[in-house]
Protein backbone atom coordinates (compact mmCIF):
# COMPACT_ATOMS: atom_id res chain seq x y z
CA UNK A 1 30.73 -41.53 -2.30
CA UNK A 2 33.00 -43.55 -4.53
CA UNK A 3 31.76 -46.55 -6.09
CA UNK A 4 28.49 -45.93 -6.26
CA UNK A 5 27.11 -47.53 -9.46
CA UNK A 6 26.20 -44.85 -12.84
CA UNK A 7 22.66 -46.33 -12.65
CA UNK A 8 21.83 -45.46 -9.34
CA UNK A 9 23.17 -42.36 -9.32
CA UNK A 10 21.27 -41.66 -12.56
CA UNK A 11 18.30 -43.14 -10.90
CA UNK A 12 18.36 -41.50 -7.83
CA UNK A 13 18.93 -37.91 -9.08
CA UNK A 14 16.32 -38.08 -11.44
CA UNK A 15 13.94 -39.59 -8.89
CA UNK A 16 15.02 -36.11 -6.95
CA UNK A 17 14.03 -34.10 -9.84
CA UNK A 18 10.68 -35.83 -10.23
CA UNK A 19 10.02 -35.78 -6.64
CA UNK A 20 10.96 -31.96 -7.06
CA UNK A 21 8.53 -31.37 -9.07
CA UNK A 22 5.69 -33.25 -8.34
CA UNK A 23 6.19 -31.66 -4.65
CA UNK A 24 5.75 -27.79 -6.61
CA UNK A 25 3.05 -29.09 -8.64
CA UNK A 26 0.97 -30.04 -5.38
CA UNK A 27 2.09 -26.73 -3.55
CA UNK A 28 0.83 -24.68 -6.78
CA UNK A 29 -2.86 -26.82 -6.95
CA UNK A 30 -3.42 -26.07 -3.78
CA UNK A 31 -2.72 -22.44 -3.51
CA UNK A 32 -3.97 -21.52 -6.61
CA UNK A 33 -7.26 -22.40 -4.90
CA UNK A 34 -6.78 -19.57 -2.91
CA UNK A 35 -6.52 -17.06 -6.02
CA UNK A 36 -2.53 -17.04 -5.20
CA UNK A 37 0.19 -17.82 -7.74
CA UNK A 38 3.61 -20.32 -6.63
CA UNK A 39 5.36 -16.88 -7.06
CA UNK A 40 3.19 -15.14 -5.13
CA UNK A 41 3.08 -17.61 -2.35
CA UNK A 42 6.91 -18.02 -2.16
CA UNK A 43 7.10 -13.78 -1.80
CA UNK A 44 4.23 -14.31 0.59
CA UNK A 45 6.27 -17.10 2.90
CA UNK A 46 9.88 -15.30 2.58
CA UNK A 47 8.17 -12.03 3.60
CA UNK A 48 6.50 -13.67 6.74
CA UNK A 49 9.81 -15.60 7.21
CA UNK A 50 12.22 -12.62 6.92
CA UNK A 51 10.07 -9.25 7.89
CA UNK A 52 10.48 -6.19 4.92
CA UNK A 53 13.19 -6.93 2.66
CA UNK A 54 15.01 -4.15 0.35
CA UNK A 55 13.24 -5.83 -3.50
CA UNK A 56 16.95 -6.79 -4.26
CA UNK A 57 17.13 -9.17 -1.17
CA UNK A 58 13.56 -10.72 -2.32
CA UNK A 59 15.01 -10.92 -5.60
CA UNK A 60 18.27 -13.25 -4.00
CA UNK A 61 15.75 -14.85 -2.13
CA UNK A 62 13.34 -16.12 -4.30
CA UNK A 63 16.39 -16.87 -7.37
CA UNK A 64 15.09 -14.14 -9.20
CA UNK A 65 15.78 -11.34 -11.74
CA UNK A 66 15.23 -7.88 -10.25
CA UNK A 67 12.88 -7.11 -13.29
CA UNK A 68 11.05 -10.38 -12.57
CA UNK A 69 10.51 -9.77 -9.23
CA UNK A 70 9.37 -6.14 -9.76
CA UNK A 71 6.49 -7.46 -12.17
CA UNK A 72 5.68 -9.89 -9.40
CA UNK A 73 5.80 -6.83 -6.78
CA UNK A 74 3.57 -5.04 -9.07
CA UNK A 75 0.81 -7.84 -9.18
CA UNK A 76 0.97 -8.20 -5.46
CA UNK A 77 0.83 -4.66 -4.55
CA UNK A 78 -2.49 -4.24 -6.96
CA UNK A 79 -3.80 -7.25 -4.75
CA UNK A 80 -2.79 -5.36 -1.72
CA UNK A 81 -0.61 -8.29 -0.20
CA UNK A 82 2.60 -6.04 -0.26
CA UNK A 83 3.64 -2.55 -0.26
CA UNK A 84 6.79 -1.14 -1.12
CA UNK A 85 8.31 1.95 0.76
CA UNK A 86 10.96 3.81 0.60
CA UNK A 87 14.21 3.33 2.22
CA UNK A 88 16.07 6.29 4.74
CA UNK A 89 19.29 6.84 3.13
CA UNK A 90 18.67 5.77 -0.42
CA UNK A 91 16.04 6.80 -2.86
CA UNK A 92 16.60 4.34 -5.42
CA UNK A 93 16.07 1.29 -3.08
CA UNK A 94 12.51 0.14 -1.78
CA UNK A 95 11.73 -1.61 1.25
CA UNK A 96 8.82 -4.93 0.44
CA UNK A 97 6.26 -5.47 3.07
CA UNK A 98 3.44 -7.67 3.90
CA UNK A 99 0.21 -5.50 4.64
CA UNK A 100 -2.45 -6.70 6.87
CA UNK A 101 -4.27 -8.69 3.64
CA UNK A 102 -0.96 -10.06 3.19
CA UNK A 103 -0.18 -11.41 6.46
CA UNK A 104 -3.33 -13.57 6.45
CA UNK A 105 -2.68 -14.86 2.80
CA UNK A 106 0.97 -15.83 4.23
CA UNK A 107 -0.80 -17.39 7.08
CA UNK A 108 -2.67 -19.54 4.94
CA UNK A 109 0.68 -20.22 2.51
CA UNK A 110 2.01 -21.53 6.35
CA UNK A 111 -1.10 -23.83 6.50
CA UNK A 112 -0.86 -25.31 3.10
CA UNK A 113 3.01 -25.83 3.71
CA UNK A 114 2.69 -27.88 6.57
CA UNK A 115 -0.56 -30.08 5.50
CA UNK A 116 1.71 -30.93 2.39
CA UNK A 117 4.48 -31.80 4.45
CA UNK A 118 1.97 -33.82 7.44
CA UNK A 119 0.88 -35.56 3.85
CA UNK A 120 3.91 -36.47 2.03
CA UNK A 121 6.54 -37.03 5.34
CA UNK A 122 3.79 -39.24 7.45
CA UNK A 123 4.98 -42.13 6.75
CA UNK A 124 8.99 -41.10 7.49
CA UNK A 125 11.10 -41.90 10.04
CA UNK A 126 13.09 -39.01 12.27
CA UNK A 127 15.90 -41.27 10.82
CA UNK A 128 15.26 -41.35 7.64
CA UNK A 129 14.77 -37.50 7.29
CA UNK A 130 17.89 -36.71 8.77
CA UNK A 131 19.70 -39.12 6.39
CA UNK A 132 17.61 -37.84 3.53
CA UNK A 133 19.10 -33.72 4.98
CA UNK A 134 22.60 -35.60 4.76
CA UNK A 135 22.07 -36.46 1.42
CA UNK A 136 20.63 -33.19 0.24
CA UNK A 137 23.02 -30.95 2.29
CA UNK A 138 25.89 -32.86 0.49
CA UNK A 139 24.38 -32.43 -3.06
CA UNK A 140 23.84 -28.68 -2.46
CA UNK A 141 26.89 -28.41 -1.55
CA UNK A 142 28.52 -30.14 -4.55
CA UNK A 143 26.36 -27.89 -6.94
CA UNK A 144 27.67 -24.96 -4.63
CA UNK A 145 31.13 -26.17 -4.80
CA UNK A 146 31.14 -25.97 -0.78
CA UNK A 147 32.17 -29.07 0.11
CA UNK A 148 34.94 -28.18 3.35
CA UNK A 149 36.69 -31.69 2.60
CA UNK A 150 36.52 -34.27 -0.37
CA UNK A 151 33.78 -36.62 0.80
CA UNK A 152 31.41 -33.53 2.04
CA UNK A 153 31.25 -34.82 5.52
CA UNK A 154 31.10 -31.17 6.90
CA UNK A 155 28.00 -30.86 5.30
CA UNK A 156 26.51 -34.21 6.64
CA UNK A 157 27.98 -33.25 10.14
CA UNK A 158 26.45 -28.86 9.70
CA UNK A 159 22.88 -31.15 9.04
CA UNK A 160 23.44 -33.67 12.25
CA UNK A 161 24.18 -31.05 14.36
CA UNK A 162 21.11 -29.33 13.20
CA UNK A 163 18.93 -32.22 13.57
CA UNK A 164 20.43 -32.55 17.40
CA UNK A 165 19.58 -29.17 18.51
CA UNK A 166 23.34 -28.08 18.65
């Protein structure tokens, strides 16, 4: 990526930020809606994702202080979208899970995910995503300091392979 002009890098990276956030913004109207917090509805889609998680997984997760995500925890358990159990082996450590009540709000969380994403990727191409994963693998993997070779074409190539079903 040499020679690429200041300007446009400062214009495209802050275009990334905005998009960034206007992206959360949306997520958060809409599930907040639905009585649900972005917090809560990032714990809710992990959880689904993932199955019970040990609170200091979550935590890694979700890019969160442990003491953050136990106040989180807390709110959700009083809501009865998680409980938190104990773990075989290790009294200290508790094991997160989605409850029944839980599994549907997660199931809506799913729903609002992928109407947001119909929405804002309609008018993509295939191509276009897959150069726009490129682009974002290789910039995650700069901030990372991952990059497997100087121009970061492992990363492109990890995101092409992806997008091929290999």
């Amino acid at each position: 990526m040499t020679g690429i002009d200041s300007a446009l890098k400062a214009q495209f990276t802050e275009t990334l930020v905005k998009t960034g956030r206007k992206l959360r913004t949306r997520f958060n109207a809409e599930v907040v809606r639905h009585g649900l917090t972005y917090p809560r509805a990032r714990a809710l889609a992990v959880l689904a994702g993932r199955g019970p998680l040990r609170q200091g997984e979550l935590a890694g997760e979700l890019e969160l202080e442990g003491p953050t995500v136990v106040r989180l925890l807390d709110g959700m358990e009083k809501l009865g979208l998680v409980e938190r159990r104990s773990v075989d082996g290790d009294r200290r450590a508790k094991q997160v899970a989605l409850t029944a009540h839980g599994h549907e709000q997660a199931a809506l969380v799913s729903a609002i995910s992928a109407r947001i994403r119909d929405v804002v990727l309609a008018r993509s191409e295939v191509s276009d995503i897959t150069a726009a994963l490129g682009v974002l693998a290789e910039i995650g993997a700069a901030i990372d300091g991952d990059f497997g070779d100087e121009a970061g074409s492992g990363s492109r190539r990890r995101v092409e392979a992806l997008a091929d079903g290999r």
